[in-house]
N, C-alpha and C. Protein backbone atom coordinates (compact mmCIF):
# COMPACT_ATOMS: atom_id res chain seq x y z
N UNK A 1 1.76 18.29 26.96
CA UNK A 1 2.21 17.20 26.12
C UNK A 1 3.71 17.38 25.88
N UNK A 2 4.32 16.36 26.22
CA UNK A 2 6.27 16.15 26.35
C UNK A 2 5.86 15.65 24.93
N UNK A 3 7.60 15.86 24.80
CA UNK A 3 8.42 14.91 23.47
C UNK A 3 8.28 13.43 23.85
N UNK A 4 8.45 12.90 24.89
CA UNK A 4 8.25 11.69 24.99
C UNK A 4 6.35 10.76 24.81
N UNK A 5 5.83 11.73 25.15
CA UNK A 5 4.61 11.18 25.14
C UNK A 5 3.91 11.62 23.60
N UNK A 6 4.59 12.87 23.13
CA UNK A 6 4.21 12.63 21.43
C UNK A 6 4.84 11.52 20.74
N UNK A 7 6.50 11.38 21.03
CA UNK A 7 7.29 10.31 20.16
C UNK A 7 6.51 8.54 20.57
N UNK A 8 5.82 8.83 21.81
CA UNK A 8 5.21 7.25 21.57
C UNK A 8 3.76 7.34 20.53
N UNK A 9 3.03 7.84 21.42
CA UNK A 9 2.21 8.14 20.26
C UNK A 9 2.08 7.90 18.67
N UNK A 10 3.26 8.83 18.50
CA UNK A 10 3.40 8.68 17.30
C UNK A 10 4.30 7.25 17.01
N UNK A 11 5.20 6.98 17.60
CA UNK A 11 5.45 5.13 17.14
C UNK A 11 4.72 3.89 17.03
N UNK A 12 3.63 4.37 18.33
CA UNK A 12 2.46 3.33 17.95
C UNK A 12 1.28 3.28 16.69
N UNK A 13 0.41 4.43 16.63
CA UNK A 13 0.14 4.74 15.61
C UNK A 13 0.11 5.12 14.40
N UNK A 14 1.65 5.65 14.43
CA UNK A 14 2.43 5.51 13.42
C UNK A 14 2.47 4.00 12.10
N UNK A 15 3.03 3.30 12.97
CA UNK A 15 2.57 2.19 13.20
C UNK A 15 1.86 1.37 12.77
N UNK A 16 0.49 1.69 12.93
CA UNK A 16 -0.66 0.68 13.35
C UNK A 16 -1.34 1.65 11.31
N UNK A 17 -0.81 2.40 11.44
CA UNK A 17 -1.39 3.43 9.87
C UNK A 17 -1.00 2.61 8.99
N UNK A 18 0.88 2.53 9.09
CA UNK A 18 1.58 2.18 7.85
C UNK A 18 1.01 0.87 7.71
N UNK A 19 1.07 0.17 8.79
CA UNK A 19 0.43 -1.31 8.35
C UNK A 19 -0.85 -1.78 8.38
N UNK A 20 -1.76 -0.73 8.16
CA UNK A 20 -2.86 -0.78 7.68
C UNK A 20 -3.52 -0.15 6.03
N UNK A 21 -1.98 0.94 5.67
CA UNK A 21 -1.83 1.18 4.66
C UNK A 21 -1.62 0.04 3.53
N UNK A 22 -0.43 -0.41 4.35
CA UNK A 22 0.24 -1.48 3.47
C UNK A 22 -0.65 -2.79 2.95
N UNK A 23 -1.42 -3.22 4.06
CA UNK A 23 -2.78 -4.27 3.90
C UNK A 23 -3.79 -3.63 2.95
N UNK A 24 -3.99 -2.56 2.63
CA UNK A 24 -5.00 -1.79 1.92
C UNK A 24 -4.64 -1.86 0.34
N UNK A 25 -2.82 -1.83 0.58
CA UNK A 25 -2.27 -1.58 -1.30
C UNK A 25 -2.38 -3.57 -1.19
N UNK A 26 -1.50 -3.75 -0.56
CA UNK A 26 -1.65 -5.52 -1.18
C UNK A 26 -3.09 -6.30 -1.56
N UNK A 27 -3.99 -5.82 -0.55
CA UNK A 27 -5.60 -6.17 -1.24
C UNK A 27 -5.73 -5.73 -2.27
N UNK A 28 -5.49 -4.50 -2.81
CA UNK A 28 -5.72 -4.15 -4.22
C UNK A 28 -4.83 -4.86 -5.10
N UNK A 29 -3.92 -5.04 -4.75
CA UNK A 29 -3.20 -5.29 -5.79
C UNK A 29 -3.40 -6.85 -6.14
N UNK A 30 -4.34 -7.46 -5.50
CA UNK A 30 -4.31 -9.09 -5.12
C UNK A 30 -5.78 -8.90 -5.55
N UNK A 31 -6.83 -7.94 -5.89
CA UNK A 31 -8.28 -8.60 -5.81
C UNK A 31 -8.37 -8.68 -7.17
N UNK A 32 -9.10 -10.05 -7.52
CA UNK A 32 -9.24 -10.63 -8.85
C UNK A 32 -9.92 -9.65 -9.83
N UNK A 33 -10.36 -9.14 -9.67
CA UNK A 33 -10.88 -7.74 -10.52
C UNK A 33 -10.03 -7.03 -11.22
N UNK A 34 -9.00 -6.67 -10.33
CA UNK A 34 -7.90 -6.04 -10.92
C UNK A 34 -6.83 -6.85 -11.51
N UNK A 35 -6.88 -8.26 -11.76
CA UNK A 35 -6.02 -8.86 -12.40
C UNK A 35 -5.73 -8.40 -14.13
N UNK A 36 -6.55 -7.84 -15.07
CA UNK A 36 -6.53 -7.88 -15.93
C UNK A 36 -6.33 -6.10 -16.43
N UNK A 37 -6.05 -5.65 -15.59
CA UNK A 37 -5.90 -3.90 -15.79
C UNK A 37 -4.44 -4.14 -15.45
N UNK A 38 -4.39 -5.13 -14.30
CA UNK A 38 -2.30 -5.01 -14.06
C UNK A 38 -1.48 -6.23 -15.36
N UNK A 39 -2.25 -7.18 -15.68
CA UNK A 39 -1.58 -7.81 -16.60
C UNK A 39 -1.53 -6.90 -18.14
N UNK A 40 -2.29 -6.42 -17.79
CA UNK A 40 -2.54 -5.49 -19.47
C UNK A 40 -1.32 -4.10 -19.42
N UNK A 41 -1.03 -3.50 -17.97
CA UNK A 41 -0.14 -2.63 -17.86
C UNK A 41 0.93 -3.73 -17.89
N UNK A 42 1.58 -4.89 -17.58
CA UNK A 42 2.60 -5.31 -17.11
C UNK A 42 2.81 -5.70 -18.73
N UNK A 43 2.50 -6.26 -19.78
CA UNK A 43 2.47 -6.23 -20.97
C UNK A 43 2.75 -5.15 -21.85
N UNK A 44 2.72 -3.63 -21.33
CA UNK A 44 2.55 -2.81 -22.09
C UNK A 44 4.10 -2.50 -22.57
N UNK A 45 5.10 -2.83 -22.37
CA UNK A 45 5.98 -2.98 -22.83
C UNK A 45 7.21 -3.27 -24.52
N UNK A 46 6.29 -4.91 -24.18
CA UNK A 46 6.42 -5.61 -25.14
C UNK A 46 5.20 -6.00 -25.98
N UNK A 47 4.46 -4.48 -26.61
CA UNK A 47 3.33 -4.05 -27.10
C UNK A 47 4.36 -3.59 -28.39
N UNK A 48 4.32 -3.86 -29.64
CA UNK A 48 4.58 -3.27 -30.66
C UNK A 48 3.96 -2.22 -31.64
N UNK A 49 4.37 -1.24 -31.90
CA UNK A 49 3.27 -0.23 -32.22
C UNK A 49 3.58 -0.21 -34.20
């Protein structure tokens, strides 16, 4: 196994991870379930104690 045939490797799948990572956080962060745990953190701010 060369440097060249690890560095593709790894660019393709590299790759194919991060943007399957990335699809994994935006579903969460988008499924209606979790709307009210992120509006309740995004509020916590301007929470007066």
């Amino acid at each position: 196994m060369d440097y060249e045939t690890l560095r593709t490797f790894a660019a393709t799948w590299g790759l194919v991870a991060l943007v399957v990572m990335f699809a994994v956080a935006v579903a969460y962060a988008l499924w209606p379930r979790n709307r009210t745990k992120f509006r309740d953190a995004a509020n916590i701010p301007l929470k007066e104690d």
